[in-house]
PDB file of N, CA and C in Angstrom:
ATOM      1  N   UNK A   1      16.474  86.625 -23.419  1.00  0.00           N
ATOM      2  CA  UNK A   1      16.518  85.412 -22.631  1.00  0.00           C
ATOM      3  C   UNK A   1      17.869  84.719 -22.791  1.00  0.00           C
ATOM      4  N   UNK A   2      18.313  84.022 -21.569  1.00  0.00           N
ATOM      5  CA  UNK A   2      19.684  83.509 -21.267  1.00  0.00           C
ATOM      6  C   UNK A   2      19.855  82.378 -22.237  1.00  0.00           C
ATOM      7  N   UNK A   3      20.854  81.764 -22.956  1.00  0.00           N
ATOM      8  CA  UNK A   3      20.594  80.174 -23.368  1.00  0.00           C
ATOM      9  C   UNK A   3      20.568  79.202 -22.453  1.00  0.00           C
ATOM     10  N   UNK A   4      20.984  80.013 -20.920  1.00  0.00           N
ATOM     11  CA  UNK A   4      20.902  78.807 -19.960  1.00  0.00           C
ATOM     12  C   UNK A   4      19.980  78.717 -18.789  1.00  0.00           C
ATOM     13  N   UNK A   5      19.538  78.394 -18.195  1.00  0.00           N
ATOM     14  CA  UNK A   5      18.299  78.435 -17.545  1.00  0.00           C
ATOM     15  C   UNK A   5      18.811  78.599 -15.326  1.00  0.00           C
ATOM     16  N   UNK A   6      19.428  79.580 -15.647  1.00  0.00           N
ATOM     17  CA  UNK A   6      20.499  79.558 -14.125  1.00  0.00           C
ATOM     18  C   UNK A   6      21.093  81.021 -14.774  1.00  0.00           C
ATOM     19  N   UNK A   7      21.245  82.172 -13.276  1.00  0.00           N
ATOM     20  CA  UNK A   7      21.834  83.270 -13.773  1.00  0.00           C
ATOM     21  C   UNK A   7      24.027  83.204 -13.823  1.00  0.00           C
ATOM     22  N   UNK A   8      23.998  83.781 -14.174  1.00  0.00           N
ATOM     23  CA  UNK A   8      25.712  83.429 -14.487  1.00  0.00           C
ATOM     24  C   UNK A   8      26.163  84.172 -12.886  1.00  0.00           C
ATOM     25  N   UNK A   9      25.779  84.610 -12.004  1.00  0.00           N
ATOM     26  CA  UNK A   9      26.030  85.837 -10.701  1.00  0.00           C
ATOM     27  C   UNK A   9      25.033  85.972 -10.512  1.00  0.00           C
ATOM     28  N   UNK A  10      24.854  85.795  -9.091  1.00  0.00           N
ATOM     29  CA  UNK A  10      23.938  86.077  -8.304  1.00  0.00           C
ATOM     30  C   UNK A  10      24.093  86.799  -7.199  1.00  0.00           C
ATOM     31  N   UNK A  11      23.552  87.906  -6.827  1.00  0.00           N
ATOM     32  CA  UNK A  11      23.897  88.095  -5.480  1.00  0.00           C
ATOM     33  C   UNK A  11      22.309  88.413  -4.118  1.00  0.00           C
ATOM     34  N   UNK A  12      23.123  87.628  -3.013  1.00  0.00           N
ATOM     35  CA  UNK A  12      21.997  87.695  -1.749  1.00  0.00           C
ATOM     36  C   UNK A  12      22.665  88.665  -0.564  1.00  0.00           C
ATOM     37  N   UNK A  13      22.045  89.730  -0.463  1.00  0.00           N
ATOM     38  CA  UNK A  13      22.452  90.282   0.500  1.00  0.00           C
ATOM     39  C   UNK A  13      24.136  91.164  -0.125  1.00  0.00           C
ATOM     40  N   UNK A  14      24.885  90.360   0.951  1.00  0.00           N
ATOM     41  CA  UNK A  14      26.540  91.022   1.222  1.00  0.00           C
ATOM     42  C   UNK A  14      27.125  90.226  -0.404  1.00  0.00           C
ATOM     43  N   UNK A  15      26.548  88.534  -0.467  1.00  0.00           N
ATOM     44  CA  UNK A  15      27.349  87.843  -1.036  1.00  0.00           C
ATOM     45  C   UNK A  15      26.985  87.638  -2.343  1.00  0.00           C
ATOM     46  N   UNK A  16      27.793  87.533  -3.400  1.00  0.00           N
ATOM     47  CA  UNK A  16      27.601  87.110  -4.617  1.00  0.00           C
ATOM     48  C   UNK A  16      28.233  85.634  -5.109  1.00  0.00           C
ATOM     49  N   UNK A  17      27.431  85.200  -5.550  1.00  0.00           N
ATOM     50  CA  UNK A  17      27.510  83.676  -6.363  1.00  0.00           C
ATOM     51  C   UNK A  17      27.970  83.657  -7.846  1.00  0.00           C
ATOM     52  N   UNK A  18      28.863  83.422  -8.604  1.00  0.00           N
ATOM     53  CA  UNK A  18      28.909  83.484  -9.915  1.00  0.00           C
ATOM     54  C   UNK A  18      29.081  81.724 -10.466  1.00  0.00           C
ATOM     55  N   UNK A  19      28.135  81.639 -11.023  1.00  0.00           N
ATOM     56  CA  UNK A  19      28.624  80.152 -12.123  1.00  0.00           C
ATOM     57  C   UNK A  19      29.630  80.153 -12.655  1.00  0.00           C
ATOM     58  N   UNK A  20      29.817  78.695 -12.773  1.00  0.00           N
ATOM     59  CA  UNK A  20      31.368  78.684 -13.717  1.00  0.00           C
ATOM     60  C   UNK A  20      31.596  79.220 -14.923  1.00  0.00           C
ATOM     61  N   UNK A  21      32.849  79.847 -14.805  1.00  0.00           N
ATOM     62  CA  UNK A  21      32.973  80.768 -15.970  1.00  0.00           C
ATOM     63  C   UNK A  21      34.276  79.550 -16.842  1.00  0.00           C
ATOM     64  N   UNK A  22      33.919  79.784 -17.899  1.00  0.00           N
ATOM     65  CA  UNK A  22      34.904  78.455 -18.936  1.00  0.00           C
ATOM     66  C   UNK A  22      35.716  79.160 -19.474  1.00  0.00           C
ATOM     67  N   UNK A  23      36.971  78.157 -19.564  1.00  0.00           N
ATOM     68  CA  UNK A  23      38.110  79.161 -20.236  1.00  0.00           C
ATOM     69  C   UNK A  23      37.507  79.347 -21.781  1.00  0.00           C
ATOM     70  N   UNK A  24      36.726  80.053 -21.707  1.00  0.00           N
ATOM     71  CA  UNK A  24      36.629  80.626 -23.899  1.00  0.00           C
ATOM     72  C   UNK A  24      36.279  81.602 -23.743  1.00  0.00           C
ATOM     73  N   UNK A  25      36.539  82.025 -24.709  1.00  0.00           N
ATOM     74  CA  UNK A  25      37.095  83.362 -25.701  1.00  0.00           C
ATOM     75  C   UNK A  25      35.277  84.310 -25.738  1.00  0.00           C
ATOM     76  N   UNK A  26      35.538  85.594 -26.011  1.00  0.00           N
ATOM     77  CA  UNK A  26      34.202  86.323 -25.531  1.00  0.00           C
ATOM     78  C   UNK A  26      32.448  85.968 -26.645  1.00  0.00           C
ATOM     79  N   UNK A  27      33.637  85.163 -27.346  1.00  0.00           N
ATOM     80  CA  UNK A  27      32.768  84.589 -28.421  1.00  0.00           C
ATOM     81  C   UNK A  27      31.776  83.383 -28.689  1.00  0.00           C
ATOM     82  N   UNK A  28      32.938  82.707 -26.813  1.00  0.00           N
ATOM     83  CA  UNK A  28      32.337  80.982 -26.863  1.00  0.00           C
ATOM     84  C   UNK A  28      33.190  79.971 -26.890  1.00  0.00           C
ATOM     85  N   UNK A  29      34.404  80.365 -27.914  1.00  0.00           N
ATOM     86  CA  UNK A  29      35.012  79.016 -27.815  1.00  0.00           C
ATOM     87  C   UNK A  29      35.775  78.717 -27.456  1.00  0.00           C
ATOM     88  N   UNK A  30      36.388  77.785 -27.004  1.00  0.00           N
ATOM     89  CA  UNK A  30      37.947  77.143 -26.045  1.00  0.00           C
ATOM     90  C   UNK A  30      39.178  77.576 -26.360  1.00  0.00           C
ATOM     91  N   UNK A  31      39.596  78.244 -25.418  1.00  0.00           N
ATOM     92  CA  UNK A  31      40.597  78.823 -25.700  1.00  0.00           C
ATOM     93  C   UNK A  31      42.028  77.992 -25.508  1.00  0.00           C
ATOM     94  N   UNK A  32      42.996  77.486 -26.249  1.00  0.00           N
ATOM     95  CA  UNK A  32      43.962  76.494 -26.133  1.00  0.00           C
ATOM     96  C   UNK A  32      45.251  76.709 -25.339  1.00  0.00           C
ATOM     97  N   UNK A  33      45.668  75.865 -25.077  1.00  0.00           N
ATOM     98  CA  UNK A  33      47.120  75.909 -23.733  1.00  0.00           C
ATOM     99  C   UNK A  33      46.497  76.788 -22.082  1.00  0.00           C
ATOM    100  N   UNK A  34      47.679  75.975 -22.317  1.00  0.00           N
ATOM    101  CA  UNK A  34      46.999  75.972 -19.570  1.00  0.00           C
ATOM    102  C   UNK A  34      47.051  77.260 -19.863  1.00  0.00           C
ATOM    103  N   UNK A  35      48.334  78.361 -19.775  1.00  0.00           N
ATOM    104  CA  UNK A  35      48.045  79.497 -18.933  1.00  0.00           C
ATOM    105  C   UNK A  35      46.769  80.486 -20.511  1.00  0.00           C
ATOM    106  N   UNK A  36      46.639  80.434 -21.040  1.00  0.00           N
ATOM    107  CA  UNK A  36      45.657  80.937 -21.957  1.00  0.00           C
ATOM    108  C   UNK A  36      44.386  80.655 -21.278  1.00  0.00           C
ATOM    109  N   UNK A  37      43.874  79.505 -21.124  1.00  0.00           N
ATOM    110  CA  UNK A  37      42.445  78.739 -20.596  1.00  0.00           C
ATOM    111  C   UNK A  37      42.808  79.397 -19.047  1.00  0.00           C
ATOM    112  N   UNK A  38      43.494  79.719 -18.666  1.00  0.00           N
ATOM    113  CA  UNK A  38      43.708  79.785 -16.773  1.00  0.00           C
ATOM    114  C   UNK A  38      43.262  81.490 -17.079  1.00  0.00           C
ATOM    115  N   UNK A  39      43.764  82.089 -18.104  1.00  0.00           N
ATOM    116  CA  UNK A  39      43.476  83.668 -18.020  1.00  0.00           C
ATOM    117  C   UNK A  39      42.047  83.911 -18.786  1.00  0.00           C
ATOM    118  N   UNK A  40      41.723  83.108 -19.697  1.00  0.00           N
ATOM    119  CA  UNK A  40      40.317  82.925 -20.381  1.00  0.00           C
ATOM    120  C   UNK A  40      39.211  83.150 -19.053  1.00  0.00           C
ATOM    121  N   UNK A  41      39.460  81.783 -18.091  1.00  0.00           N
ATOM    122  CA  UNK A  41      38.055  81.571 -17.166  1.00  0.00           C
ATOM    123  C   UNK A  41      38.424  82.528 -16.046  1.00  0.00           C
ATOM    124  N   UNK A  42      39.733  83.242 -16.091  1.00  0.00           N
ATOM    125  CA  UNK A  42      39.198  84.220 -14.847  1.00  0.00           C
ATOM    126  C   UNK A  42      38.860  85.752 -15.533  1.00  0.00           C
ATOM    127  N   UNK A  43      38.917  85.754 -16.688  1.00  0.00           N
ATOM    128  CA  UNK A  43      38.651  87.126 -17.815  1.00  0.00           C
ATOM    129  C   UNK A  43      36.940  87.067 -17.504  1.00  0.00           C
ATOM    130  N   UNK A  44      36.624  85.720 -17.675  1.00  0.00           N
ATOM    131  CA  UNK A  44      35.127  85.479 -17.749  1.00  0.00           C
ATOM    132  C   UNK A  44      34.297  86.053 -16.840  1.00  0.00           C
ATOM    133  N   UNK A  45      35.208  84.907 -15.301  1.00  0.00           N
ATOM    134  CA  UNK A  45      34.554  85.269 -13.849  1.00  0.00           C
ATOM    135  C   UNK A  45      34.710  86.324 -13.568  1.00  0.00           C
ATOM    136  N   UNK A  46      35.537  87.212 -14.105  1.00  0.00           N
ATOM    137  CA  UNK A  46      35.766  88.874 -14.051  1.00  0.00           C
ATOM    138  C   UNK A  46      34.518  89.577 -14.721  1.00  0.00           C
ATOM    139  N   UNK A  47      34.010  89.383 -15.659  1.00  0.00           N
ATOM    140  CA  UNK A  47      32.678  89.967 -16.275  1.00  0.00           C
ATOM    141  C   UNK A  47      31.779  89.232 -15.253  1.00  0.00           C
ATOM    142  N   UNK A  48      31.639  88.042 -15.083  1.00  0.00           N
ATOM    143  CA  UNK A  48      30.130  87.689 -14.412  1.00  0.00           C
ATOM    144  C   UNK A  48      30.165  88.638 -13.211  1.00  0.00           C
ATOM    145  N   UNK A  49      31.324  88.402 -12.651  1.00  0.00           N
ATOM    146  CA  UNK A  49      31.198  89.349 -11.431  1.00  0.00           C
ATOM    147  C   UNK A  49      31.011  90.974 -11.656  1.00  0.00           C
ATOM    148  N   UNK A  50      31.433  91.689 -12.395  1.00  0.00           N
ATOM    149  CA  UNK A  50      31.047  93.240 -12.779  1.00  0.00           C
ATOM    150  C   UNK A  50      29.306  93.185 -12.990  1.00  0.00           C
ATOM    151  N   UNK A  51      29.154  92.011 -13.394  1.00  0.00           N
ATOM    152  CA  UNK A  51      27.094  92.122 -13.536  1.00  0.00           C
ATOM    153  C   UNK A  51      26.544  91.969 -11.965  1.00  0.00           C
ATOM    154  N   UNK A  52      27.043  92.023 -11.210  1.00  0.00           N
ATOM    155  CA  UNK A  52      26.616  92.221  -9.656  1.00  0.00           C
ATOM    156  C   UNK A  52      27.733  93.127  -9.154  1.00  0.00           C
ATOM    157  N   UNK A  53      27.819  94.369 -10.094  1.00  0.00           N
ATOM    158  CA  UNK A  53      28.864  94.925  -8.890  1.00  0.00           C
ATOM    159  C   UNK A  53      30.114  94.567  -7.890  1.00  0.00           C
ATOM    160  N   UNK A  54      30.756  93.864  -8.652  1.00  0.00           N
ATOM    161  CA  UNK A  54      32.009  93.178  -8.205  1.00  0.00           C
ATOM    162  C   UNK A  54      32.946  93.013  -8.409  1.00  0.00           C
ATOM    163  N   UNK A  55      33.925  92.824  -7.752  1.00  0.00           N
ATOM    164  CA  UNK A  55      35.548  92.388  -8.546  1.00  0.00           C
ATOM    165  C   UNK A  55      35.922  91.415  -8.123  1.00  0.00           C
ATOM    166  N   UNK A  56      37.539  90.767  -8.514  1.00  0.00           N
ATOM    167  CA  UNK A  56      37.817  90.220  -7.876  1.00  0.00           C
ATOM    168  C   UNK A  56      38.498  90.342  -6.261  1.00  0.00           C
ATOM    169  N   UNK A  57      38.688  91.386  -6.482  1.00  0.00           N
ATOM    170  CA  UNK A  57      38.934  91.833  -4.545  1.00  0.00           C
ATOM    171  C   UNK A  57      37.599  91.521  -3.748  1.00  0.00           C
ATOM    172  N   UNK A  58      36.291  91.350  -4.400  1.00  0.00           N
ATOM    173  CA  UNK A  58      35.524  90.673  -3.248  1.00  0.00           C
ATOM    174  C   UNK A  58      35.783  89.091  -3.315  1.00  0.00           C
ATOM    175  N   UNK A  59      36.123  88.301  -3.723  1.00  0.00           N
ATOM    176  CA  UNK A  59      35.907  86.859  -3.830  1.00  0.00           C
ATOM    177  C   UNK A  59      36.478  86.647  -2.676  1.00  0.00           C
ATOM    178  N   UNK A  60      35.902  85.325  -2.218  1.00  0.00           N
ATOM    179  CA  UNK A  60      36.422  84.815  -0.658  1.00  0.00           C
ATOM    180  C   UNK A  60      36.715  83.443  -0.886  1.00  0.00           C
ATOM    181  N   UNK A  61      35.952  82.791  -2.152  1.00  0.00           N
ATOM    182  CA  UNK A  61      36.590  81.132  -2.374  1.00  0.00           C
ATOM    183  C   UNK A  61      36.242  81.049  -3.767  1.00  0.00           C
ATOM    184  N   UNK A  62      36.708  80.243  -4.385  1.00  0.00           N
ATOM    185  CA  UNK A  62      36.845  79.664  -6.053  1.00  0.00           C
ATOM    186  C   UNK A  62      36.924  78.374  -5.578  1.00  0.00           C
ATOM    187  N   UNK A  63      36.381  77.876  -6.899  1.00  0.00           N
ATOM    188  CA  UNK A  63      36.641  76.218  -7.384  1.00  0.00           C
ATOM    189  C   UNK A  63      36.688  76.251  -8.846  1.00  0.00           C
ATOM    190  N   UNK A  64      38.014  75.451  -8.937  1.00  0.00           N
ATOM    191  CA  UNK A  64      38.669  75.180  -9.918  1.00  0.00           C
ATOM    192  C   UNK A  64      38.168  74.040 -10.353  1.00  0.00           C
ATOM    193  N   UNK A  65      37.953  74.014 -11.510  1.00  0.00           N
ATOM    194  CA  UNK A  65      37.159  72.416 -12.251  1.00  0.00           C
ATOM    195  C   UNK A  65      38.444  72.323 -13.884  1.00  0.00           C
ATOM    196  N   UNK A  66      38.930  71.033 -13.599  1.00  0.00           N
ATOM    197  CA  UNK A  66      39.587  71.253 -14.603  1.00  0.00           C
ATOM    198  C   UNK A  66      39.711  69.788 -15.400  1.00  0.00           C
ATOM    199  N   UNK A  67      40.317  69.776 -16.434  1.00  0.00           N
ATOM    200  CA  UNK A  67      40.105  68.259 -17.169  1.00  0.00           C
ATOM    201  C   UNK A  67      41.389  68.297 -17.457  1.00  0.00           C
ATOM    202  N   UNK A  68      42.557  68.519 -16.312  1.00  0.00           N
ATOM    203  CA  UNK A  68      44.219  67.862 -16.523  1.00  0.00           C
ATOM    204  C   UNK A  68      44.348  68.073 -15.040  1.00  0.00           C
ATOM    205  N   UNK A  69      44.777  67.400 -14.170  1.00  0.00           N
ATOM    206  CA  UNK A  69      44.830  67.751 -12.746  1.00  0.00           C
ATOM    207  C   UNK A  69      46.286  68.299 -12.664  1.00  0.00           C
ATOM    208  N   UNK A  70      47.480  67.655 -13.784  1.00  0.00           N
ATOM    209  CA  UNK A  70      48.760  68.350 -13.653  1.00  0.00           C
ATOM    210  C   UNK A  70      48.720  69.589 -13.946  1.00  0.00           C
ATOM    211  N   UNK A  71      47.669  70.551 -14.107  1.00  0.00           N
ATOM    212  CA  UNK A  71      47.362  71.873 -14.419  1.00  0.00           C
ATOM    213  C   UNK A  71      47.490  72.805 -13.036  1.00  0.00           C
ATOM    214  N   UNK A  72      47.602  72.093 -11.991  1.00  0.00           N
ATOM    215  CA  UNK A  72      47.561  72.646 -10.423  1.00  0.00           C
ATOM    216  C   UNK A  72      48.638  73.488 -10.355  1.00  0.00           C
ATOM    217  N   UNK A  73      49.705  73.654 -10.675  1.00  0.00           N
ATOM    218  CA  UNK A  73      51.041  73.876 -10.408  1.00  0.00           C
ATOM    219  C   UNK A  73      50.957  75.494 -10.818  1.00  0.00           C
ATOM    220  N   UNK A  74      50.719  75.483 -12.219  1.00  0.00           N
ATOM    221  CA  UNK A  74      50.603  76.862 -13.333  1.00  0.00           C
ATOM    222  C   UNK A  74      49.708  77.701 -12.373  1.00  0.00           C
ATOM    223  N   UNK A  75      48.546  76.582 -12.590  1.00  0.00           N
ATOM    224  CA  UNK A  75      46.917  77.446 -11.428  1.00  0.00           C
ATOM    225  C   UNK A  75      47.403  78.289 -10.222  1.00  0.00           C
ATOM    226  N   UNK A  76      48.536  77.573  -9.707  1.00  0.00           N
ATOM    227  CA  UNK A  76      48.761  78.659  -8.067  1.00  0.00           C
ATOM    228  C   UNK A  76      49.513  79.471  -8.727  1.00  0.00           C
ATOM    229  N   UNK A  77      50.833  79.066  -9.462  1.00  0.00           N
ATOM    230  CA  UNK A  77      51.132  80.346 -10.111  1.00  0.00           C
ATOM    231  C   UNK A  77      50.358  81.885 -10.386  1.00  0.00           C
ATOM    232  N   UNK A  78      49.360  81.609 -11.194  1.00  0.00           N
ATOM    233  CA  UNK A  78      48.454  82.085 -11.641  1.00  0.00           C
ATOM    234  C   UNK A  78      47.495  83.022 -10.596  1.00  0.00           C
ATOM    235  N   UNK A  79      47.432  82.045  -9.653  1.00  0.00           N
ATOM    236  CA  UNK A  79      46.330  82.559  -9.129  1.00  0.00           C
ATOM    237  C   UNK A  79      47.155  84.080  -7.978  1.00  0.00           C
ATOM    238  N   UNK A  80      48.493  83.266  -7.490  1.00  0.00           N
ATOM    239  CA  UNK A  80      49.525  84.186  -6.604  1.00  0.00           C
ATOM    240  C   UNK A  80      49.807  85.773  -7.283  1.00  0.00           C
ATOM    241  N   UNK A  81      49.697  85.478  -8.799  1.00  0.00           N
ATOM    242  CA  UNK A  81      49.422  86.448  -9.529  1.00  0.00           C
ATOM    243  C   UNK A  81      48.423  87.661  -9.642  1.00  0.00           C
ATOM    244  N   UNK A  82      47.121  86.847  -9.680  1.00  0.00           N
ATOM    245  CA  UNK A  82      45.665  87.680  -9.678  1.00  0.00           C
ATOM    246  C   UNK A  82      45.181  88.318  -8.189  1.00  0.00           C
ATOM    247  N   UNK A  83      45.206  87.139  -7.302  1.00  0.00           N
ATOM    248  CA  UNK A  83      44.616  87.706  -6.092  1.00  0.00           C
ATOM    249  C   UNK A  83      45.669  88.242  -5.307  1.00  0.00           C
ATOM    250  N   UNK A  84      45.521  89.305  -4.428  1.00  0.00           N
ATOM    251  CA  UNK A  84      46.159  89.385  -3.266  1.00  0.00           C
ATOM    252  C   UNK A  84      46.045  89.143  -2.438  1.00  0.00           C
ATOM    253  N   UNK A  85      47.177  89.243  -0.925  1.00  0.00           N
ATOM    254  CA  UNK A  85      47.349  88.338   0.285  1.00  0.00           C
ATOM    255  C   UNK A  85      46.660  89.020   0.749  1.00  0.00           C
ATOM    256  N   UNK A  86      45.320  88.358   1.777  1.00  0.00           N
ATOM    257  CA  UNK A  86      45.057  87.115   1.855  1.00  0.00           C
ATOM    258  C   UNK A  86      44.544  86.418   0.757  1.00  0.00           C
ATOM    259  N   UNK A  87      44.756  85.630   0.235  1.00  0.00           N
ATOM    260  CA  UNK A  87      44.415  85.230  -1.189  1.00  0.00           C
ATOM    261  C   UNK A  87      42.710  84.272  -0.921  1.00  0.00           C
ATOM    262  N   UNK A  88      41.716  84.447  -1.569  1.00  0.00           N
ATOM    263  CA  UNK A  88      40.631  83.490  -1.352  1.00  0.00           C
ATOM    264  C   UNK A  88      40.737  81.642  -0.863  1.00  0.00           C
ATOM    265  N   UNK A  89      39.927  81.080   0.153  1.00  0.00           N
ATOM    266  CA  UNK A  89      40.274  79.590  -0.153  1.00  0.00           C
ATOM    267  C   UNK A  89      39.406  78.957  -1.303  1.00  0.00           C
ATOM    268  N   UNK A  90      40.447  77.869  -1.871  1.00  0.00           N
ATOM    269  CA  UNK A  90      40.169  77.504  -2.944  1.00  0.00           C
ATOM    270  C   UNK A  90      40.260  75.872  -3.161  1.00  0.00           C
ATOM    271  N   UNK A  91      39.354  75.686  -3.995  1.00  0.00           N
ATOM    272  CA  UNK A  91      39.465  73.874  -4.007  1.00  0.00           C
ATOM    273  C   UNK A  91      39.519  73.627  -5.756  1.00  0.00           C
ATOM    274  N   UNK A  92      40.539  72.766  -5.718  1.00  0.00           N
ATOM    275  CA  UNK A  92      40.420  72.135  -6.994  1.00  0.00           C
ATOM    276  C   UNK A  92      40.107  70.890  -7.678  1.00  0.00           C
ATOM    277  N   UNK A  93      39.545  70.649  -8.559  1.00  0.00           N
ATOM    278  CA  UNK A  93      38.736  69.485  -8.844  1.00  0.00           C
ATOM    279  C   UNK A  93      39.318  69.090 -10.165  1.00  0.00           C
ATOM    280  N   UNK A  94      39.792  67.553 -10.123  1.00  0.00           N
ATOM    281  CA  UNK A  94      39.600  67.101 -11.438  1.00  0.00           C
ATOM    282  C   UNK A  94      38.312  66.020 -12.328  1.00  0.00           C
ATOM    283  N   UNK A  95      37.766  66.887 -13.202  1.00  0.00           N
ATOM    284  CA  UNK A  95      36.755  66.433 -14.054  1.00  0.00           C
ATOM    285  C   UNK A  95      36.836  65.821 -15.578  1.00  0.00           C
ATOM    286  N   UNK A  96      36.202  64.916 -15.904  1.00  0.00           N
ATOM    287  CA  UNK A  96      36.301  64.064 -17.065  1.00  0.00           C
ATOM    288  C   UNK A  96      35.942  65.250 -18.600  1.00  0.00           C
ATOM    289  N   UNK A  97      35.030  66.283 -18.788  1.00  0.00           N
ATOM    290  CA  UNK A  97      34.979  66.982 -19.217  1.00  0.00           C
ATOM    291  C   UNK A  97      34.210  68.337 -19.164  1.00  0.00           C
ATOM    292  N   UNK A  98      34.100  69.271 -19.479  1.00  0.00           N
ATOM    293  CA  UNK A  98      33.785  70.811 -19.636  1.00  0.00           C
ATOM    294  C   UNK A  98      32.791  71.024 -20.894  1.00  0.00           C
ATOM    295  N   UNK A  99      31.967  71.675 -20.673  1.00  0.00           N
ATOM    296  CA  UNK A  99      31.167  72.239 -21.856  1.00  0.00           C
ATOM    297  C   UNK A  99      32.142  73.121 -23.015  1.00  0.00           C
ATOM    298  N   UNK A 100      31.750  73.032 -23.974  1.00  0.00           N
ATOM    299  CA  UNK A 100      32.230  73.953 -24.992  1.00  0.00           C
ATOM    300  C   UNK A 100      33.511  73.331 -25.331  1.00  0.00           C
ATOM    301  N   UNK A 101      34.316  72.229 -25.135  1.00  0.00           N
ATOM    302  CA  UNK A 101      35.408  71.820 -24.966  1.00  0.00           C
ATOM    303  C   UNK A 101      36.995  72.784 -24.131  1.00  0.00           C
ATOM    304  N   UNK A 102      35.807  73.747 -23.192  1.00  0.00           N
ATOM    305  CA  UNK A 102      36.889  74.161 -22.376  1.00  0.00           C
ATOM    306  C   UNK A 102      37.304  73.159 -21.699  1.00  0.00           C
ATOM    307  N   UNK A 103      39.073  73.802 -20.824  1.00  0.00           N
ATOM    308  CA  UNK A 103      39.341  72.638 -20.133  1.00  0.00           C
ATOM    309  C   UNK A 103      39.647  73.151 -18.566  1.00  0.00           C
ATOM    310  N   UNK A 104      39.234  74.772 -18.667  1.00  0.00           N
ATOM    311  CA  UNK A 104      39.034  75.052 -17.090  1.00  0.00           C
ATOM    312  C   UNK A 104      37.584  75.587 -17.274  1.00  0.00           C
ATOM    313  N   UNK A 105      37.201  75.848 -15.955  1.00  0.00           N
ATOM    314  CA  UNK A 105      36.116  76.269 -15.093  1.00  0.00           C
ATOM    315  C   UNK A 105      36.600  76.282 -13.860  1.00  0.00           C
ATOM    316  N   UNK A 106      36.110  78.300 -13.634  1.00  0.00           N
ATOM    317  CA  UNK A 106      35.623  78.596 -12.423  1.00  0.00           C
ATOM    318  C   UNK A 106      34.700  79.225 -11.549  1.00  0.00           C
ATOM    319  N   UNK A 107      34.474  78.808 -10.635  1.00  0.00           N
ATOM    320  CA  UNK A 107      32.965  78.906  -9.800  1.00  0.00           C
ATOM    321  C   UNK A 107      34.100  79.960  -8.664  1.00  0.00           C
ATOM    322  N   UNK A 108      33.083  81.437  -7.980  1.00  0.00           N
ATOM    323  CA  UNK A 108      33.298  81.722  -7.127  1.00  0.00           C
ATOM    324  C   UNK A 108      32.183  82.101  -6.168  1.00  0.00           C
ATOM    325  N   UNK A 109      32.251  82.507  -5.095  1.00  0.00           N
ATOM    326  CA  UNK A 109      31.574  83.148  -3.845  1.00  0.00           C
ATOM    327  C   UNK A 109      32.198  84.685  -3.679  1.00  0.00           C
ATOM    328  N   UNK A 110      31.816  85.697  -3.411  1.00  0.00           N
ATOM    329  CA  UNK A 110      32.439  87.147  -2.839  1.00  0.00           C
ATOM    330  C   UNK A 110      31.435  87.356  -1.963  1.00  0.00           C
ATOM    331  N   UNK A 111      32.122  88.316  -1.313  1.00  0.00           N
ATOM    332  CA  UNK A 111      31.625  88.851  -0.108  1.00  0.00           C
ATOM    333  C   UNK A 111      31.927  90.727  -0.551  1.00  0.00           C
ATOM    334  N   UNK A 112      30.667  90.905  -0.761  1.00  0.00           N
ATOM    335  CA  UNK A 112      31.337  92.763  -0.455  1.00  0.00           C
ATOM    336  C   UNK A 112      31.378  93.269   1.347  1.00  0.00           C
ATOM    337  N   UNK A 113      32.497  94.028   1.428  1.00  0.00           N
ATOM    338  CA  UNK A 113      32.499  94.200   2.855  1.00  0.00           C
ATOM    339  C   UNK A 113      31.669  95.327   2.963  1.00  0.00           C
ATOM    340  N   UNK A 114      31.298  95.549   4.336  1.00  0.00           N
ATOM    341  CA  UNK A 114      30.678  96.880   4.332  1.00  0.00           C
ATOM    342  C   UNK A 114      31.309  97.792   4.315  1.00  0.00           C
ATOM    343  N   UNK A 115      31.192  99.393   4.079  1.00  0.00           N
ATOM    344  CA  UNK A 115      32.029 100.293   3.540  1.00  0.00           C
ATOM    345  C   UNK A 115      32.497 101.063   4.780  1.00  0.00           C
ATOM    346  N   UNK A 116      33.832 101.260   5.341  1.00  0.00           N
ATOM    347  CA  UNK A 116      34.045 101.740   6.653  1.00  0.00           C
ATOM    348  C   UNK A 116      33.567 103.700   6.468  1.00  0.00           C
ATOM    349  N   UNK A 117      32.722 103.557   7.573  1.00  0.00           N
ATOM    350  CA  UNK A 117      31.977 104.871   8.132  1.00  0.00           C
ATOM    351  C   UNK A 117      33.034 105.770   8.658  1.00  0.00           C
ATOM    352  N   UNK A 118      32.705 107.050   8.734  1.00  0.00           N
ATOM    353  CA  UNK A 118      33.688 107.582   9.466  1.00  0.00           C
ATOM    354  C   UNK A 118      32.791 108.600  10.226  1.00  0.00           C
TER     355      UNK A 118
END
C-alpha cells in the first residue's frame, strides 16, 4: 500500500496523468540548489511516468510548482535542455511551500500517439 492515498500516474485511454513529482532524492529527501532540485523532480516525473509506459517524449504539458519564482530563468534553461522542439506547454506557479521541504514540483499530462501503420 501507497503512503499516499492518490496514484503517482495514471493513465485513461491515449493519456497519462502523473502527480507531482518533488525535487528529492530516490530516498525522499530535498535535494539542495535550483539546477539539482530542477533535475531531482524531472528524474522523479521520469520514473512515475515509466510506471504507465512512458517517457518524456509523450508529455504534452507540465506545471511547474515552485517556492522561488526567480527560479524561472534556470527552469527554461533546463527544460530547452530535456524536451525537444516542439517542446510541451507549460505553466509555472509560485507556491508558499512543498512537501518534504522540496522546493520544486512537477505535475504532467502525456499523450501516447498512436503507432503509425504501414
Amino acid at each position: 500500500m501507497s503512503d499516499h492515498p492518490y496514484s503517482q500516474a495514471y493513465h485513461a485511454g491515449e493519456f497519462g496523468f502523473v502527480s507531482g513529482a518533488l525535487s528529492v532524492d530516490p530516498g525522499g529527501l530535498a535535494v539542495p540548489g535550483e539546477l539539482p532540485a530542477l533535475r531531482a523532480a524531472m528524474a522523479r516525473l521520469e520514473e512515475r511516468l515509466r510506471t504507465i509506459d512512458m517517457t518524456l517524449a509523450d508529455v504534452v504539458k507540465t506545471t511547474y510548482f515552485v517556492t522561488n519564482i526567480a527560479l524561472r530563468d534556470l527552469a527554461n534553461e533546463h527544460y530547452a535542455e530535456v524536451f525537444a522542439e516542439p517542446r510541451p506547454a507549460r505553466s509555472f506557479v509560485a507556491v508558499s511551500s512543498l512537501p518534504y521541504g522540496a522546493n520544486v514540483e512537477i505535475e504532467a499530462i502525456a499523450y501516447r500517439r498512436p503507432s503509425a501503420s504501414i
